[in-house]
N, C-alpha and C. Protein backbone atom coordinates (compact mmCIF):
# COMPACT_ATOMS: atom_id res chain seq x y z
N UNK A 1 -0.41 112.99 -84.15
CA UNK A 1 0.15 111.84 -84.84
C UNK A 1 -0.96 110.89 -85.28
N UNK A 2 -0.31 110.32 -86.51
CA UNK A 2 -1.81 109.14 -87.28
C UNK A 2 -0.83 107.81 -86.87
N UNK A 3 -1.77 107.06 -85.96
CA UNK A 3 -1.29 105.94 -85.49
C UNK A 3 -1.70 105.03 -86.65
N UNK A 4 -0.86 103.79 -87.92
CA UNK A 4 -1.42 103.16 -88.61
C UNK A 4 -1.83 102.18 -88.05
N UNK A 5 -3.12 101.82 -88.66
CA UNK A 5 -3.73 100.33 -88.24
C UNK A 5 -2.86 99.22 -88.95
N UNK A 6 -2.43 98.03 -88.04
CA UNK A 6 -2.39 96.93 -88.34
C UNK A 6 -3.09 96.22 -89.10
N UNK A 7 -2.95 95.63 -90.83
CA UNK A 7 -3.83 95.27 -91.25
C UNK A 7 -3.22 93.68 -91.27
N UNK A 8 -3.65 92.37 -91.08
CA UNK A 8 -3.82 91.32 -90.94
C UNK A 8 -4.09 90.62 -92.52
N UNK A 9 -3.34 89.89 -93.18
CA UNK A 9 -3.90 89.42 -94.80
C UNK A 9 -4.51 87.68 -94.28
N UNK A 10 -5.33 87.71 -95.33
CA UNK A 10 -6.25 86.84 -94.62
C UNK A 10 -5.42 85.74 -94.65
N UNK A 11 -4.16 85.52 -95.33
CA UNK A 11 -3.60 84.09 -95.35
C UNK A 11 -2.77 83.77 -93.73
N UNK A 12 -2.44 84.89 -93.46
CA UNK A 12 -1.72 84.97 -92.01
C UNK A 12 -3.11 84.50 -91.23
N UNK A 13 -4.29 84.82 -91.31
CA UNK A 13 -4.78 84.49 -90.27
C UNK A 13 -5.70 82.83 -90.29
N UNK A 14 -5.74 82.47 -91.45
CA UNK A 14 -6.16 81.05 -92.28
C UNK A 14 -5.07 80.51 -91.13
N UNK A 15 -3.34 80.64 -91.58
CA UNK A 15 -2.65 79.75 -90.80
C UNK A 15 -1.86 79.89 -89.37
N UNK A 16 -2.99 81.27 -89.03
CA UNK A 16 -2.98 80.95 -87.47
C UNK A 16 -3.83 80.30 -86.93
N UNK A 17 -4.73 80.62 -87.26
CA UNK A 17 -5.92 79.37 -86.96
C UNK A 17 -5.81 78.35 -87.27
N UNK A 18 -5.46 77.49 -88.67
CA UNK A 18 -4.53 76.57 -88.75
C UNK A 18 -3.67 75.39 -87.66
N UNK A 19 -2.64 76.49 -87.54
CA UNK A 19 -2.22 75.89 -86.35
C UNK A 19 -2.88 75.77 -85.26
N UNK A 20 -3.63 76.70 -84.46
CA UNK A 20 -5.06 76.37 -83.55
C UNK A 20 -5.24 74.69 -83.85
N UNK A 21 -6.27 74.89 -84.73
CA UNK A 21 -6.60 73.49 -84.80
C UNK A 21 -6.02 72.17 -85.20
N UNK A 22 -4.52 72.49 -85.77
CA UNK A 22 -3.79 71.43 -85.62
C UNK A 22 -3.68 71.17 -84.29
N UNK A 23 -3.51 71.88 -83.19
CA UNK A 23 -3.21 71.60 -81.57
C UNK A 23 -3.85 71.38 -81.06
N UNK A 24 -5.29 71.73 -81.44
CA UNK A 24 -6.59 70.71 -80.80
C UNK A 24 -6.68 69.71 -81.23
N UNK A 25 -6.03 69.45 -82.44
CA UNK A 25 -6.72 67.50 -83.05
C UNK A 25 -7.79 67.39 -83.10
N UNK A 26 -8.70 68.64 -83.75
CA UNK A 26 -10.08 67.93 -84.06
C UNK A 26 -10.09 68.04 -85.72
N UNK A 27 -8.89 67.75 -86.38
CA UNK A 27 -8.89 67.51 -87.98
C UNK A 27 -8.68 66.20 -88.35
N UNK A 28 -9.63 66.33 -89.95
CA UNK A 28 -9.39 64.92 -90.33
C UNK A 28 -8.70 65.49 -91.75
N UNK A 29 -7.17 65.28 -91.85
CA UNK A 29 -6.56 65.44 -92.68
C UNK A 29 -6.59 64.59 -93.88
N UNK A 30 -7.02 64.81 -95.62
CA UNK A 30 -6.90 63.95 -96.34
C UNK A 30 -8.58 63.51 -97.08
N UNK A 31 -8.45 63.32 -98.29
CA UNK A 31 -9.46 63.15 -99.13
C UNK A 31 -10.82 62.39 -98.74
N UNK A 32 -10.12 61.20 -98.59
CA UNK A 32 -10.93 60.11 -97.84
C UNK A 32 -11.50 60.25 -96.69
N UNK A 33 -10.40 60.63 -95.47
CA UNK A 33 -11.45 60.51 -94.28
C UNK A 33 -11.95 61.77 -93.88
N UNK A 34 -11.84 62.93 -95.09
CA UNK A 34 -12.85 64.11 -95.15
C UNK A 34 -13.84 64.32 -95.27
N UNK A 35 -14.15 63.55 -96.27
CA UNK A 35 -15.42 62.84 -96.84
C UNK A 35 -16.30 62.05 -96.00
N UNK A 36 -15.58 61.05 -95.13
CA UNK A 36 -15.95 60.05 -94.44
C UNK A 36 -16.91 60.96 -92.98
N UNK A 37 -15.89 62.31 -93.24
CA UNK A 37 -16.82 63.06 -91.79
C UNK A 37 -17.34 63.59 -92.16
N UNK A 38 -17.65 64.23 -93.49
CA UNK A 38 -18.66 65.20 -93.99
C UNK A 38 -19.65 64.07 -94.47
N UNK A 39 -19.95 62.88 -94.54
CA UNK A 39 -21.11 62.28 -94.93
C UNK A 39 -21.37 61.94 -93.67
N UNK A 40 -20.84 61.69 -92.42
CA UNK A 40 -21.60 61.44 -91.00
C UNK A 40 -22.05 62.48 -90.59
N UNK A 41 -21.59 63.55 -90.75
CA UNK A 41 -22.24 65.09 -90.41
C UNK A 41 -21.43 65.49 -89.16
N UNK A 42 -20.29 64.97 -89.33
CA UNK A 42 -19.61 65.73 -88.20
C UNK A 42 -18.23 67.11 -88.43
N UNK A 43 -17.95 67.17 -89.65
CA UNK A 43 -17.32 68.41 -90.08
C UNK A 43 -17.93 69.25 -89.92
N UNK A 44 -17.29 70.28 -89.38
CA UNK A 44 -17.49 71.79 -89.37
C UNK A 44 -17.42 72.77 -90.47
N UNK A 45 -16.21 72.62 -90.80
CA UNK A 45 -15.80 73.38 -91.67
C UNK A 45 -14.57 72.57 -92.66
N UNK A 46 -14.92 72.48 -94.24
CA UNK A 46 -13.88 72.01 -95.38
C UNK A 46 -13.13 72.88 -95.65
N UNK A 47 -11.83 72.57 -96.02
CA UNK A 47 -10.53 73.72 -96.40
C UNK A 47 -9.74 72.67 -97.43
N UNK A 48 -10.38 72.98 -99.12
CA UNK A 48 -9.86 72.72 -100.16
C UNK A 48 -8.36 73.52 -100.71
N UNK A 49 -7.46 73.10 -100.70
CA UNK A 49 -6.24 73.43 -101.77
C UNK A 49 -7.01 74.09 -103.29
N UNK A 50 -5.69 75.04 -103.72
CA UNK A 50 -6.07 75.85 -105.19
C UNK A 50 -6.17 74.93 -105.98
N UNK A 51 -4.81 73.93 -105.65
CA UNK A 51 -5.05 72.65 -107.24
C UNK A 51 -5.45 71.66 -107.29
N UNK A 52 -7.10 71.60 -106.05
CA UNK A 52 -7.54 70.72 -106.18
C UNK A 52 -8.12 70.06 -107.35
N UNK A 53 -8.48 68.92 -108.02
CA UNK A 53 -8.87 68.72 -109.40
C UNK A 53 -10.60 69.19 -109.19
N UNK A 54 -11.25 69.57 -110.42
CA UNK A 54 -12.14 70.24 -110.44
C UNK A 54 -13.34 69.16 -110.40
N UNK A 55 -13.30 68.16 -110.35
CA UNK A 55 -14.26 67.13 -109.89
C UNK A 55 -14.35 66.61 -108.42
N UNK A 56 -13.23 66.38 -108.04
CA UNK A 56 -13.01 66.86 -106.55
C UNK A 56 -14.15 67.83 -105.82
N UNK A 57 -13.57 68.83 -106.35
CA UNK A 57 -14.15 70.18 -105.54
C UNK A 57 -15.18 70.32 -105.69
N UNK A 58 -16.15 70.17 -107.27
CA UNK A 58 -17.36 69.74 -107.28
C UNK A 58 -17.75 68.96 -106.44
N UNK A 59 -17.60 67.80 -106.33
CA UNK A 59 -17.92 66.67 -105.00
C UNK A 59 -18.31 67.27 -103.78
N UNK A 60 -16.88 68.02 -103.61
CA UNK A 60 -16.85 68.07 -101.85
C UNK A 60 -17.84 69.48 -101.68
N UNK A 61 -18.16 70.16 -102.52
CA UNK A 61 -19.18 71.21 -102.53
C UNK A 61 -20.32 70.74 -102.69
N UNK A 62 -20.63 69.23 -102.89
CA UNK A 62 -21.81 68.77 -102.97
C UNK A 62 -22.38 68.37 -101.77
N UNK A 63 -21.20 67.90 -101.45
CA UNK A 63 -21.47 66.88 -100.14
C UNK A 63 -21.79 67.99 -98.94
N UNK A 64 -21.36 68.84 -99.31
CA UNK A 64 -21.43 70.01 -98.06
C UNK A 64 -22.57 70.57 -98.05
N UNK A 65 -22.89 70.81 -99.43
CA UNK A 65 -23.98 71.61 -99.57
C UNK A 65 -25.42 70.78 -98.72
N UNK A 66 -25.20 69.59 -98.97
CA UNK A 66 -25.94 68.52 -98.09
C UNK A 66 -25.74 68.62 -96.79
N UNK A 67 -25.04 68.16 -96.39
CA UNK A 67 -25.08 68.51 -95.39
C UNK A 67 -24.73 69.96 -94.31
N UNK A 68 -25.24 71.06 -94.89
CA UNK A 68 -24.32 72.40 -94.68
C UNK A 68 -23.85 72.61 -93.90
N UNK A 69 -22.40 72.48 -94.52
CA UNK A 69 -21.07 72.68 -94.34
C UNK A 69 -20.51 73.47 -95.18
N UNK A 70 -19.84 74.54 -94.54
CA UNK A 70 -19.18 75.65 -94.96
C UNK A 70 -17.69 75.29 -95.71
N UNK A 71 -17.28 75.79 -97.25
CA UNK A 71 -16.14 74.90 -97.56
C UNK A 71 -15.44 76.34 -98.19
N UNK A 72 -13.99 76.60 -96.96
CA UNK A 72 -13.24 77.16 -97.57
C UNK A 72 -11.75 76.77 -98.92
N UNK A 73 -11.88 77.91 -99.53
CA UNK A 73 -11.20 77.83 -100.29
C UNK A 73 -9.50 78.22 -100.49
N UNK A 74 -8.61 77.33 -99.92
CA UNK A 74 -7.18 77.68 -99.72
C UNK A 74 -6.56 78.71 -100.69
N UNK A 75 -5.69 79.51 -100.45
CA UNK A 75 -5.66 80.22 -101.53
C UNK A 75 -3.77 79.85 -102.12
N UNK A 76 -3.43 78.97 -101.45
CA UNK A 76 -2.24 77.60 -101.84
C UNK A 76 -2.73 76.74 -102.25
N UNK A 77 -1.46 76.03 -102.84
CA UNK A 77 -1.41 74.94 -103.54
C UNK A 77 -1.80 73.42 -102.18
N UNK A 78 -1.40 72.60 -102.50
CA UNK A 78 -1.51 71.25 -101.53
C UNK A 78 -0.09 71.45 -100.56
N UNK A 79 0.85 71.67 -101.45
CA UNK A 79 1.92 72.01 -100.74
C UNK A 79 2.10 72.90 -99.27
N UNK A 80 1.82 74.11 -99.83
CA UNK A 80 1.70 74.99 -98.65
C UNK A 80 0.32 74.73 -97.90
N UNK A 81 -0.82 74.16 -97.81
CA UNK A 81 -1.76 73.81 -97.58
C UNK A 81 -1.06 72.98 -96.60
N UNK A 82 -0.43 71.92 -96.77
CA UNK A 82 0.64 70.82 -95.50
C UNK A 82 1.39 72.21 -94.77
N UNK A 83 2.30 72.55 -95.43
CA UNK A 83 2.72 73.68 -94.62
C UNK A 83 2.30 74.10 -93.50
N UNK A 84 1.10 75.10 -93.99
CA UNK A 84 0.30 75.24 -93.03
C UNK A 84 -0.39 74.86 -91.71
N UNK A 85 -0.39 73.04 -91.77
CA UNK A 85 -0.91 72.61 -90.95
C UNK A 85 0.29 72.04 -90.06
N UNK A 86 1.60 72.37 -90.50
CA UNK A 86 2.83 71.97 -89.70
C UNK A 86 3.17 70.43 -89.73
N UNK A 87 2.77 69.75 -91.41
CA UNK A 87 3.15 68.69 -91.76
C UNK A 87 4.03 69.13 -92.90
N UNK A 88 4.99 67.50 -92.76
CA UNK A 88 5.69 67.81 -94.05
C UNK A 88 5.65 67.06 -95.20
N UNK A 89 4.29 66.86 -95.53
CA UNK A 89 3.53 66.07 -96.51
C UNK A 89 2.62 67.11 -97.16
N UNK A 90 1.86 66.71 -98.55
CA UNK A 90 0.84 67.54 -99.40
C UNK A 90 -0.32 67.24 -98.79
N UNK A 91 -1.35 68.30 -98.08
CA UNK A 91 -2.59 68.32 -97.86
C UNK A 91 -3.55 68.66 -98.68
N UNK A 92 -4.32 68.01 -99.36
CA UNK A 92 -5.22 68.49 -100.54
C UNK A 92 -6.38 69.21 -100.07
N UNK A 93 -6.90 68.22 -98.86
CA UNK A 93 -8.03 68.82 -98.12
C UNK A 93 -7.83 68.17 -96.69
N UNK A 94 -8.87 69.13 -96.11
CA UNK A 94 -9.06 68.76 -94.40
C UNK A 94 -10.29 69.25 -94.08
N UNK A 95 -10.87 68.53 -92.97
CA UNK A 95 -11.72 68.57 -92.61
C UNK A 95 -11.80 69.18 -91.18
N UNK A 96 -12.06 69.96 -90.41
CA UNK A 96 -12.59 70.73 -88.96
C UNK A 96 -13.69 69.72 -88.42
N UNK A 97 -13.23 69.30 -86.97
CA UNK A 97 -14.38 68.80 -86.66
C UNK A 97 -15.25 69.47 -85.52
């Protein structure tokens, strides 16, 4: 017998981890105080929304690149991006601390 492998799509595992770190509380949810931790140098890791505006994302790829920081790219909207984090509000971006 061919036992199939379990294959995992990367969005299932974005918002298991997700939730992870919603339950630790080391996120700073939201434009502003994303920013505010990626210019002190305490973000880990950025997680931009698809419809973020494209000056935005320029920005926050700047700011990272400065301070290197790794910035993933949601593959949702803002909508499911909140979803994800088990709010019921639009998350544009967040920050890992």
């Amino acid at each position: 017998m061919v036992v199939a492998k379990k294959v995992k799509k990367s969005s299932e595992t974005i918002n298991s981890h997700l939730a992870l770190v919603m339950k630790s509380g080391k996120v700073s949810l939201g434009y502003k105080s994303s920013l505010k931790t990626l210019r002190q140098g305490k973000s880990k890791l950025i997680i931009l929304c698809s419809n973020c505006p494209p000056l935005v994302k320029s920005e926050v790829e700047y700011y990272a690149m400065l301070a290197k920081t790794n910035v993933h790219h949601f593959s949702g909207t803002n909508n499911d991006l909140g979803a994800a984090c088990g709010k019921y509000f639009r998350v544009g971006m967040l920050s890992i601390l």
